[in-house]
Protein backbone atom coordinates (compact mmCIF):
# COMPACT_ATOMS: atom_id res chain seq x y z
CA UNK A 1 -19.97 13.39 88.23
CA UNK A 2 -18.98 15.80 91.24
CA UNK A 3 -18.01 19.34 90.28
CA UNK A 4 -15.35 19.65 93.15
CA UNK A 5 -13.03 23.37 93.54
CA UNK A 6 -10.37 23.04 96.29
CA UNK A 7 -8.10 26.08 97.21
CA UNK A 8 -5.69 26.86 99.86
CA UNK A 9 -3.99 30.37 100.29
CA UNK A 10 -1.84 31.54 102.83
CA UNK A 11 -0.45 34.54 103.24
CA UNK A 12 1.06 36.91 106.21
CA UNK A 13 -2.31 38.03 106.63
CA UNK A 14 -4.67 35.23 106.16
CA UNK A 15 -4.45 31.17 106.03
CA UNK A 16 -7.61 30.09 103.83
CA UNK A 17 -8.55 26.64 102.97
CA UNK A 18 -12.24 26.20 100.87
CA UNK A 19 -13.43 23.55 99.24
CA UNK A 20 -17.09 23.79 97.06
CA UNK A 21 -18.97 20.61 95.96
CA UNK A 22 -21.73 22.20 93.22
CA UNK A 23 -22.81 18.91 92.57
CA UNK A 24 -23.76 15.86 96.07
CA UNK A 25 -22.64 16.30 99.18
CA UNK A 26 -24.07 19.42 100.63
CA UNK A 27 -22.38 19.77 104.04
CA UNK A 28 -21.41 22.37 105.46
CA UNK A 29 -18.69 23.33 107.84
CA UNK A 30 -17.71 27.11 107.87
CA UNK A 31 -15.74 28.61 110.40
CA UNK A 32 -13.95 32.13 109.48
CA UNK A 33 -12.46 34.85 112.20
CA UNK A 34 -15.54 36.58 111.35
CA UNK A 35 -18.46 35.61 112.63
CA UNK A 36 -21.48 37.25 110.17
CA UNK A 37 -19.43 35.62 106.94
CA UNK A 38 -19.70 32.41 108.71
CA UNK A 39 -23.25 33.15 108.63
CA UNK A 40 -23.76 34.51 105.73
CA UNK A 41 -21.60 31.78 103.60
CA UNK A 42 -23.60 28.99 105.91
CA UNK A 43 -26.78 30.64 104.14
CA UNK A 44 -25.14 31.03 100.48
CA UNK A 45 -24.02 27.16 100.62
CA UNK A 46 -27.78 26.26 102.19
CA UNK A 47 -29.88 28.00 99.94
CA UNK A 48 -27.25 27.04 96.72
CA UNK A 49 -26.96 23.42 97.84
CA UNK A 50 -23.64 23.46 97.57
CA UNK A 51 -21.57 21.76 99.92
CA UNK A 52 -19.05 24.28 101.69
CA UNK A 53 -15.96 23.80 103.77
CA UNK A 54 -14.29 26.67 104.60
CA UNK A 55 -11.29 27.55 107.53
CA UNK A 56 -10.07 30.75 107.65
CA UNK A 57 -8.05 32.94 109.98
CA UNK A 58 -6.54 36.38 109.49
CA UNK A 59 -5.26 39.47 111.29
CA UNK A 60 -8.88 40.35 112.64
CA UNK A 61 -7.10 42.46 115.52
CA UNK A 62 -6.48 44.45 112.33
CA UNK A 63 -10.07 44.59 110.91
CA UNK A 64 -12.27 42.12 109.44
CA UNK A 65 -11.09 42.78 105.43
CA UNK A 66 -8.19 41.00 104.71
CA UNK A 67 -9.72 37.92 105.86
CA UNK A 68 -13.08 38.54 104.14
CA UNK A 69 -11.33 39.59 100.49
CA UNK A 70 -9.09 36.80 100.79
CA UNK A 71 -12.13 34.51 101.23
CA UNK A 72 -13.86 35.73 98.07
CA UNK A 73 -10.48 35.07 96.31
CA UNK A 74 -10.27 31.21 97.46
CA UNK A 75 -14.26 30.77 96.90
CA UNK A 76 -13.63 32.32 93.87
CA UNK A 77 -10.60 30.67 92.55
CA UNK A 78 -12.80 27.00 94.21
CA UNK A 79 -15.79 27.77 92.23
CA UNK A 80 -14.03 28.40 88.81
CA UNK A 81 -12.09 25.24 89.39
CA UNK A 82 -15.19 23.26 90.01
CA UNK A 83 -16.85 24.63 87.07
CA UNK A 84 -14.11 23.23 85.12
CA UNK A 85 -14.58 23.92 81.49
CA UNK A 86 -18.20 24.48 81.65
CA UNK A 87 -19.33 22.54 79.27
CA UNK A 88 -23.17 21.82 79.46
CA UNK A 89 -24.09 24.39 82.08
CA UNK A 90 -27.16 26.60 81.88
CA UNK A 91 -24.97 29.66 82.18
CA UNK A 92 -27.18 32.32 83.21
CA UNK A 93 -28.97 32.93 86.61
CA UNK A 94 -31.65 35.17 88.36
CA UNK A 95 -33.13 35.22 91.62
CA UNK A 96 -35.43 37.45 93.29
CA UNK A 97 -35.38 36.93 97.05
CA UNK A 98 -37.25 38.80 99.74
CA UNK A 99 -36.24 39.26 103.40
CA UNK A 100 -38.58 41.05 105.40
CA UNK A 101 -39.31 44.39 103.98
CA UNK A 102 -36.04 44.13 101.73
CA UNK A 103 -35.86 42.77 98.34
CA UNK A 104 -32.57 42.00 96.03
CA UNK A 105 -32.14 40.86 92.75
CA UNK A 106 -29.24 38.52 91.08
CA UNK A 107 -28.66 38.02 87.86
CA UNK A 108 -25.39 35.88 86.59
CA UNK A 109 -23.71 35.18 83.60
CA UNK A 110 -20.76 32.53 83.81
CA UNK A 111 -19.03 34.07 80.94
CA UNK A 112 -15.45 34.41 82.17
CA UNK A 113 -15.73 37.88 81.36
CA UNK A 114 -15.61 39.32 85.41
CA UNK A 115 -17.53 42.51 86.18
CA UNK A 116 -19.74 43.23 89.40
CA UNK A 117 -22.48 45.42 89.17
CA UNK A 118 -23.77 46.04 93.41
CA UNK A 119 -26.45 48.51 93.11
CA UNK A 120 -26.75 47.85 97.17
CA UNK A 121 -27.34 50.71 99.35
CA UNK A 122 -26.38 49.89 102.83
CA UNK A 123 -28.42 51.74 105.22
CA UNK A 124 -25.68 51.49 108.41
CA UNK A 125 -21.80 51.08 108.56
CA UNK A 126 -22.06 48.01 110.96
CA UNK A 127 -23.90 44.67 111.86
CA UNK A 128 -22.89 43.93 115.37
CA UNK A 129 -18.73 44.58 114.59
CA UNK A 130 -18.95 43.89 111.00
CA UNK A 131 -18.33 46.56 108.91
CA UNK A 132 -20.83 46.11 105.97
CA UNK A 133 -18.39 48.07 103.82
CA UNK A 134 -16.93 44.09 103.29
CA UNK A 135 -19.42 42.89 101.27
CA UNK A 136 -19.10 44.62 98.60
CA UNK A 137 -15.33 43.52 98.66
CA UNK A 138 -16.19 39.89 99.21
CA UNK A 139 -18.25 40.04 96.07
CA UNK A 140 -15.55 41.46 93.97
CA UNK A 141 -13.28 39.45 95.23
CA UNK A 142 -15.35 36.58 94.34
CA UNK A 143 -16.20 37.42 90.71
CA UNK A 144 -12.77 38.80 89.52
CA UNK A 145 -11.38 35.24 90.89
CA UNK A 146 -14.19 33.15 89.16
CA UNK A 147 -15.26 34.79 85.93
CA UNK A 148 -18.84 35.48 87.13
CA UNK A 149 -20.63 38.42 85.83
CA UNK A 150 -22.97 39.64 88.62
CA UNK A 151 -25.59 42.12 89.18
CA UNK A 152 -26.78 42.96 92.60
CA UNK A 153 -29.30 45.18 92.82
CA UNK A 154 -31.50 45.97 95.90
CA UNK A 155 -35.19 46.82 94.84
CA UNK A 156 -35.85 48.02 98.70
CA UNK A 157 -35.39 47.79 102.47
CA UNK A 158 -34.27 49.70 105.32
CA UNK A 159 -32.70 47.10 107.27
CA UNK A 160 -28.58 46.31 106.68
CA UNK A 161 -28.77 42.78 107.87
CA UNK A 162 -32.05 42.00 105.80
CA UNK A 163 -30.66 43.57 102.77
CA UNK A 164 -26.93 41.73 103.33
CA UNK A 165 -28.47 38.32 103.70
CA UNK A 166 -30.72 38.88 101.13
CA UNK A 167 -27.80 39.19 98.76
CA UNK A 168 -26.22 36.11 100.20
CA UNK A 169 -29.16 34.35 99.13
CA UNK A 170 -30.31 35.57 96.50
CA UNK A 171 -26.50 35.09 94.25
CA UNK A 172 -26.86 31.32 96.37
CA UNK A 173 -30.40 31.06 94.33
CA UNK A 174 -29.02 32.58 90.92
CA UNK A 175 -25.54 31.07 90.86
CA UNK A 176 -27.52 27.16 91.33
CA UNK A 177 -29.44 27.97 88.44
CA UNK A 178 -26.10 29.11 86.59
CA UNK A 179 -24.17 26.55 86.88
CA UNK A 180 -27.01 23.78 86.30
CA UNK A 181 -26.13 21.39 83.90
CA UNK A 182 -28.68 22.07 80.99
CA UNK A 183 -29.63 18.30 79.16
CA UNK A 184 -30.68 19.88 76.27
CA UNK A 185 -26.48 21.39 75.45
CA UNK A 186 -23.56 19.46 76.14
CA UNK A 187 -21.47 21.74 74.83
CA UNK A 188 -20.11 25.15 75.74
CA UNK A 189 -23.22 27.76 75.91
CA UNK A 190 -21.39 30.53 73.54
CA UNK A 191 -21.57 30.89 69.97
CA UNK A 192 -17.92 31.29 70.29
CA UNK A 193 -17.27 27.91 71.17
CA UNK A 194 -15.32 29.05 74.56
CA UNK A 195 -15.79 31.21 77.60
């Protein structure tokens, strides 16, 4: 069985369309206004296995941030669909990845209950022209639209673009390991019966 999330929005800023397979097909085709998301979602679906599609445009004369919030919305909104009732998944996730000299943790709970923790200190305003004040806001975006509890928290580094796509990769690594189907529960992992 596929776990399959499919969202359009469209809006006078932005026109999003995402679509996340958690479970098979594990293309990819990503292709945003902005081109270090495109890069850093191309690494999130890689080292997830997810398969991503994702078209998005938005008023990037403007600045990148409409287009990148509303993207965490739809992935958001795509990922809790795909989850469906989450019956049988493992539920929790952690990842430790190093990039470099930079290190960042990730620890998940697919509770329902949002809440981002991003204990990330960004060491410059911008990679290239993206303004690294976005991914912070892609990230809440993304777990207030999903139900994701997420901790990011960077141990060290000095670099910006280490540190960002170690983040990228590390809630890829933890969120796979969330939403794993767990053989051993076929139910709903809460002693409440519900998240």
């Amino acid at each position: 069985m596929q776990r399959i999330g499919e969202v359009s929005r469209k809006t006078n800023e932005t026109n999003i369309k995402v679509k996340i397979i958690i479970d098979g097909d594990k293309e990819r085709s990503i292709k945003t206004d902005v081109p270090f998301m495109d890069h850093m979602l191309d690494l999130f679906a890689a080292h997830g296995q997810f398969g991503l599609a994702i078209d998005a445009s938005g008023d990037t004369m403007v600045d990148g941030h409409h287009t990148v919030e509303d993207i965490g919305i739809c992935l958001g909104q795509a990922l809790n669909i795909a989850l469906k009732d989450k019956k049988g998944i493992t539920r929790y996730g952690y990842a430790a990845i190093p990039m470099d000299e930079a290190m960042v943790t990730a620890v998940i709970d697919i509770s329902n209950r949002p809440y981002l923790v991003f204990n990330v200190d960004l060491p410059s305003e911008r990679i290239g022209n993206f303004d690294t004040e976005l991914v912070p806001e892609f990230f809440r975006a993304l777990v207030y639209h999903s139900g994701i509890n997420l901790h990011l928290n960077l141990q060290y580094g000095t670099n910006t673009h280490h540190i960002t796509e170690a983040c990228f990769k590390a809630f890829a690594r933890a969120l796979k390991q969330a939403a794993a189907i767990d053989e051993n529960n076929t139910g709903i992992p809460s002693t409440k019966g519900m998240l």
